[in-house]
C-alpha atoms as a PDB file:
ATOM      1  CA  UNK A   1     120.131 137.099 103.911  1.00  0.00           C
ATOM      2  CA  UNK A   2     118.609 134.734 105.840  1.00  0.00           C
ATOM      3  CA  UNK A   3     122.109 132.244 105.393  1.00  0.00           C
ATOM      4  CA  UNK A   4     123.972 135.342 106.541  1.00  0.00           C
ATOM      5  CA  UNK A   5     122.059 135.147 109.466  1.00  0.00           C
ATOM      6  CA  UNK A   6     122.566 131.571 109.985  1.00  0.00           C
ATOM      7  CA  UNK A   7     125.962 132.042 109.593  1.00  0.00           C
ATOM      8  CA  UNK A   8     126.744 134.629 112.191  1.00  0.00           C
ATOM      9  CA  UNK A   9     124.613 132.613 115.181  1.00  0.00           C
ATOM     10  CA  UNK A  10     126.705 129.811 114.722  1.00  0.00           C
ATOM     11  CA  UNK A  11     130.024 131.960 114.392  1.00  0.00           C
ATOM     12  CA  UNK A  12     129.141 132.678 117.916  1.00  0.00           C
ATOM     13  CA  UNK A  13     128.084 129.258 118.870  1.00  0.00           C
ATOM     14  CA  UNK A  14     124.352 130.206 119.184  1.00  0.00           C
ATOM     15  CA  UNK A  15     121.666 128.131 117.255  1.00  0.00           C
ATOM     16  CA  UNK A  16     119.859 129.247 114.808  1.00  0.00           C
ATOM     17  CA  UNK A  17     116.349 129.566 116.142  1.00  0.00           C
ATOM     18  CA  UNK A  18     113.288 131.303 114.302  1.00  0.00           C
ATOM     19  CA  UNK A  19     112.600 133.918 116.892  1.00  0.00           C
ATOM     20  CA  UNK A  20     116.421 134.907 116.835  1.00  0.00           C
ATOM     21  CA  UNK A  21     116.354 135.216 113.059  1.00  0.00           C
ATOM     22  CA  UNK A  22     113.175 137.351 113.047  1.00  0.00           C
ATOM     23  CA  UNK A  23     114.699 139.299 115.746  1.00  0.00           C
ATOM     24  CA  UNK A  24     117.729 140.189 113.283  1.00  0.00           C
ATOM     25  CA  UNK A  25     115.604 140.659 110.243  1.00  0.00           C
ATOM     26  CA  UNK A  26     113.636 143.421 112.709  1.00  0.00           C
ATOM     27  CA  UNK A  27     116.779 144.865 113.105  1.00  0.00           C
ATOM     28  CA  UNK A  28     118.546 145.122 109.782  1.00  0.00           C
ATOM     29  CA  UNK A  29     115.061 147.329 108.564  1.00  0.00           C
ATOM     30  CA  UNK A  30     114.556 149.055 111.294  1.00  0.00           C
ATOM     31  CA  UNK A  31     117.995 150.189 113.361  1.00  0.00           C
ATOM     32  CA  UNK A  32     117.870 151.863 116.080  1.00  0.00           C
ATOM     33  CA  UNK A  33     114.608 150.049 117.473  1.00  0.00           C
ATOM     34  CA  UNK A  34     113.754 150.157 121.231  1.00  0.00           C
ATOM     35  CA  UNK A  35     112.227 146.823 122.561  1.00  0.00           C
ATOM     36  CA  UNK A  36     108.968 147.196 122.275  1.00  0.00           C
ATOM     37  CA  UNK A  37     109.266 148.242 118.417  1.00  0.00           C
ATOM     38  CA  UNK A  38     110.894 144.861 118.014  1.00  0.00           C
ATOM     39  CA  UNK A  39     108.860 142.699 119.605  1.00  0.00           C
ATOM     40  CA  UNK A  40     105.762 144.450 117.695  1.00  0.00           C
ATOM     41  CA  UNK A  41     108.149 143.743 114.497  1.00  0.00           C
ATOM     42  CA  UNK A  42     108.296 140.455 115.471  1.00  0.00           C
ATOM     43  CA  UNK A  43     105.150 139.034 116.257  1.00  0.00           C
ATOM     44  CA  UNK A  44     103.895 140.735 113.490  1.00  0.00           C
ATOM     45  CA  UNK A  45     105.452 138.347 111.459  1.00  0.00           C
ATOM     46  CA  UNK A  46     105.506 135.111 113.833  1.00  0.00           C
ATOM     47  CA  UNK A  47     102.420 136.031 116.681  1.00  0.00           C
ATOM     48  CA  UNK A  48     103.195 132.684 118.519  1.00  0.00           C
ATOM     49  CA  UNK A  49     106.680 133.987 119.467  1.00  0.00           C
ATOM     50  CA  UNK A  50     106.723 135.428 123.499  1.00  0.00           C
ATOM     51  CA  UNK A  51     107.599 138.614 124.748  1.00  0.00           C
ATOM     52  CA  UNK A  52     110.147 136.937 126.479  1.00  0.00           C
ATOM     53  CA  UNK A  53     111.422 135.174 124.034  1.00  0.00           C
ATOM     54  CA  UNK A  54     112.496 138.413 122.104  1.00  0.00           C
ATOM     55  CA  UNK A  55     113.940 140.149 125.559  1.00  0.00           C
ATOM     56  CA  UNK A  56     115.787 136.698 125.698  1.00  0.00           C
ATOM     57  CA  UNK A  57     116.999 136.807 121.918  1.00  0.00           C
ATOM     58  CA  UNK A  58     117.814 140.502 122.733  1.00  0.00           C
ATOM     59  CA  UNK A  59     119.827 139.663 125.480  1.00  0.00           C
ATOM     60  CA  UNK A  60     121.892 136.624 124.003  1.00  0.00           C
ATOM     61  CA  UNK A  61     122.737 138.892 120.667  1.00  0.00           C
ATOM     62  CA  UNK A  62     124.213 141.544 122.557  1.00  0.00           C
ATOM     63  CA  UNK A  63     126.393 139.389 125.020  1.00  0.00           C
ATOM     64  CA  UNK A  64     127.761 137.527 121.732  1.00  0.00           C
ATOM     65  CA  UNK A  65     128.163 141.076 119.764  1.00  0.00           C
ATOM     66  CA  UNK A  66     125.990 140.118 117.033  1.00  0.00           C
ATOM     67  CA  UNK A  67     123.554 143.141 118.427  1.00  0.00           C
ATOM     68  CA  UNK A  68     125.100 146.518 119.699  1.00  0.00           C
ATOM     69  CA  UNK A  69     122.669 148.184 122.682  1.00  0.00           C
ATOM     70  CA  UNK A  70     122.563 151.781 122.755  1.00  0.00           C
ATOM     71  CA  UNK A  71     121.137 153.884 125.277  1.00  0.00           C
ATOM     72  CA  UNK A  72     121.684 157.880 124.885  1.00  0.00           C
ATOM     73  CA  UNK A  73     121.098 159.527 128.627  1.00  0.00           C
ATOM     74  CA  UNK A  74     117.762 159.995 129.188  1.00  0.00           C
ATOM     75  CA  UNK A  75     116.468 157.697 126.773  1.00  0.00           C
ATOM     76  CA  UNK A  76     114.696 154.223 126.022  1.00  0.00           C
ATOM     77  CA  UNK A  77     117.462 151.473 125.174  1.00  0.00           C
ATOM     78  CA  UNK A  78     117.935 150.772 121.404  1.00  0.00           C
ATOM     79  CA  UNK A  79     119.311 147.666 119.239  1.00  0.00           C
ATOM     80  CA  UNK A  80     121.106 148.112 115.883  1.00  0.00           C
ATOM     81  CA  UNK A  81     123.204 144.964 114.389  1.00  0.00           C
ATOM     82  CA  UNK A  82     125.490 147.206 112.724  1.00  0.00           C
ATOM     83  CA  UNK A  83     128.351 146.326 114.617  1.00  0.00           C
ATOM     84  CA  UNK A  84     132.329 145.752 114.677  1.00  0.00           C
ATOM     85  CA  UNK A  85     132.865 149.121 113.265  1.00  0.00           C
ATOM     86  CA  UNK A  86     133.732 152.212 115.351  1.00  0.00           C
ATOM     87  CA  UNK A  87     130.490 154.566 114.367  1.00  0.00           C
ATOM     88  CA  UNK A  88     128.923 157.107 116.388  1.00  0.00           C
ATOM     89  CA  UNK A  89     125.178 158.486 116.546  1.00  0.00           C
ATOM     90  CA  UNK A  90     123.605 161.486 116.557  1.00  0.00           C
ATOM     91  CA  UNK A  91     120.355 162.051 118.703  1.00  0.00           C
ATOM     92  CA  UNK A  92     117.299 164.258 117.904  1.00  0.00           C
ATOM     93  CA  UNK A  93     116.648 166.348 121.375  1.00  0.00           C
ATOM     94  CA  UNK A  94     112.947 166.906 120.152  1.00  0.00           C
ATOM     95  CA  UNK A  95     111.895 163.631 118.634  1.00  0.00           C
ATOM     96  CA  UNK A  96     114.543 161.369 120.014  1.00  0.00           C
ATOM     97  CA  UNK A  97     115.395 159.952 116.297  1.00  0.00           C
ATOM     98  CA  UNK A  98     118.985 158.282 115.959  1.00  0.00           C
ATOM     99  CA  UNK A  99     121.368 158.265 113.218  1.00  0.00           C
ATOM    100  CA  UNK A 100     124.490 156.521 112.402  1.00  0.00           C
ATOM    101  CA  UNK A 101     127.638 158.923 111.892  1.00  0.00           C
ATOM    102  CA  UNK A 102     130.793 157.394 111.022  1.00  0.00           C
ATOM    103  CA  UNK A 103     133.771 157.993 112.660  1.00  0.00           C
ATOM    104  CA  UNK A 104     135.377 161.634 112.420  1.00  0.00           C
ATOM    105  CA  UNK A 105     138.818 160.825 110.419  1.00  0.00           C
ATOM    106  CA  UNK A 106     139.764 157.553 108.889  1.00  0.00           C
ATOM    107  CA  UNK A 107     142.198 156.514 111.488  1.00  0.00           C
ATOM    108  CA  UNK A 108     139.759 156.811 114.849  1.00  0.00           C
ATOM    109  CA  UNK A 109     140.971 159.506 116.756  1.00  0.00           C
ATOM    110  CA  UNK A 110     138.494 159.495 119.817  1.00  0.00           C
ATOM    111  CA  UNK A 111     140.610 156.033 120.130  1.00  0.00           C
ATOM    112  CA  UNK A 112     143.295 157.821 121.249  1.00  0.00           C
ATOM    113  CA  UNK A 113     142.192 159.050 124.853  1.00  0.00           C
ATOM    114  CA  UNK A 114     144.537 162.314 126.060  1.00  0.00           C
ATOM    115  CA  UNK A 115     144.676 160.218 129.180  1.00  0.00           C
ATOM    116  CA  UNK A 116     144.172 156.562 129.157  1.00  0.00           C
ATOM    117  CA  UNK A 117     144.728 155.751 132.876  1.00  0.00           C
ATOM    118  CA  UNK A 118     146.396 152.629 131.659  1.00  0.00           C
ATOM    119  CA  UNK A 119     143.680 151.301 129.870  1.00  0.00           C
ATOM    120  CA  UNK A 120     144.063 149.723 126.249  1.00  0.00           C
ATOM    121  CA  UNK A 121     141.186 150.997 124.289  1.00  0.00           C
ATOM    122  CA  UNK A 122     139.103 149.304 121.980  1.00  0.00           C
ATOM    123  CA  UNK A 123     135.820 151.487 121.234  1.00  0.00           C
ATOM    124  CA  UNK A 124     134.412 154.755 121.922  1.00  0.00           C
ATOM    125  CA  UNK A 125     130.969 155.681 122.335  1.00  0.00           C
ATOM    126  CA  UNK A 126     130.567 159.205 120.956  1.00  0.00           C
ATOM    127  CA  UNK A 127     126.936 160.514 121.047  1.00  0.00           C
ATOM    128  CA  UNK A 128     125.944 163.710 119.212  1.00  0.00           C
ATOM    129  CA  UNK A 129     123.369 165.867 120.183  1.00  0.00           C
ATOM    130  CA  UNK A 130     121.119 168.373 118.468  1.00  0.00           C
ATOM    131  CA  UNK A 131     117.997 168.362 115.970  1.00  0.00           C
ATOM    132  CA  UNK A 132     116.804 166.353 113.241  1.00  0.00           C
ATOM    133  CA  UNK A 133     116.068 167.886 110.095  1.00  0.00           C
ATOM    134  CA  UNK A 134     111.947 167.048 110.326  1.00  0.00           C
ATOM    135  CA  UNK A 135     111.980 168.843 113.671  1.00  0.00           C
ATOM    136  CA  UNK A 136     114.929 171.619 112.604  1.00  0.00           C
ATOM    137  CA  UNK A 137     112.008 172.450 109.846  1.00  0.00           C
ATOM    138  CA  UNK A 138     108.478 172.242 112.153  1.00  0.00           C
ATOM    139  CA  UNK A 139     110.554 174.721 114.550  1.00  0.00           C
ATOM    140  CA  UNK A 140     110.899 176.942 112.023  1.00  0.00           C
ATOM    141  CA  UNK A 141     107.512 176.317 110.689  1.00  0.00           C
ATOM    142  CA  UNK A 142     105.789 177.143 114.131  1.00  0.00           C
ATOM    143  CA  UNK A 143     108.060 180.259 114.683  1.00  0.00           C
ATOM    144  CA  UNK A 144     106.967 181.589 111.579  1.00  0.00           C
ATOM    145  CA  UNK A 145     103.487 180.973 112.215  1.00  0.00           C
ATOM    146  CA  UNK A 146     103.227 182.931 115.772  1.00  0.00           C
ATOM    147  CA  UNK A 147     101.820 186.375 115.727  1.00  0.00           C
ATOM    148  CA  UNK A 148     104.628 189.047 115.756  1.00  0.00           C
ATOM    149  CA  UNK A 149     103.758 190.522 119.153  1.00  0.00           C
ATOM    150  CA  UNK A 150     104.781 186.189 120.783  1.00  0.00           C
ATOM    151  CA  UNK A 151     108.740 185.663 119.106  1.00  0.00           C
END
């Protein structure tokens, strides 16, 4: 994986660099990862490697599109490398977990604005809201629990 990698920084004129290939490897196991999850990914692996360095790496991957940033309103910026594709995530209100959903229909429709305003679009960012199955279950779980004189 690690030629894959190598491959892809250079596609986008970057150099291959260790911290920028640990940052990617953080990313490819764990998506969805705010910054501070993958810089404790990272120097987990390679201590000597700076803060910095991985808010730099960070910053580089997104500008070339090797890294997609997300950030749902309301909360903490997240990386995911799946990219080039036109998915959409869903976003636990109680635990703030993301997931990947793919598009709606095969051919994109949220590409197809009702009103473009004379723009030519290329992406969508389509956020779904609601609750993840772990929390969907400890809401039931505590509702249960309560005495029948509290629902």
């Amino acid at each position: 994986m690690t030629s894959d990698f190598e491959a892809q920084l250079r596609a986008v004129s970057l150099r291959v660099t260790r911290p920028r290939l640990a940052v990617l490897t953080a990313l490819r196991d764990h998506p969805h990862i705010d910054t501070d999850t993958t810089i404790a990914l990272v120097r987990a692996e390679h201590p000597a490697i700076s803060h910095q360095a991985v808010y730099d790496v960070l910053r580089a991957l997104t500008d070339t599109g090797l890294v997609r940033r997300i950030q749902p309103t309301g909360a903490t910026a997240r990386y995911e490398s799946r990219v080039g594709d036109n998915h959409h995530h869903v976003v636990c209100r109680s635990c703030g977990a993301i997931a990947d959903v793919e598009c709606a229909a095969g051919h994109a429709p949220c590409l197809t604005a009702s009103n473009d305003q004379g723009f030519v679009i290329d992406e969508a960012e389509v956020v779904y809201w609601g609750t993840c199955p772990g929390c969907a279950t400890g809401n039931i779980v505590q509702q249960s629990a309560r005495p029948e004189g509290n629902r």
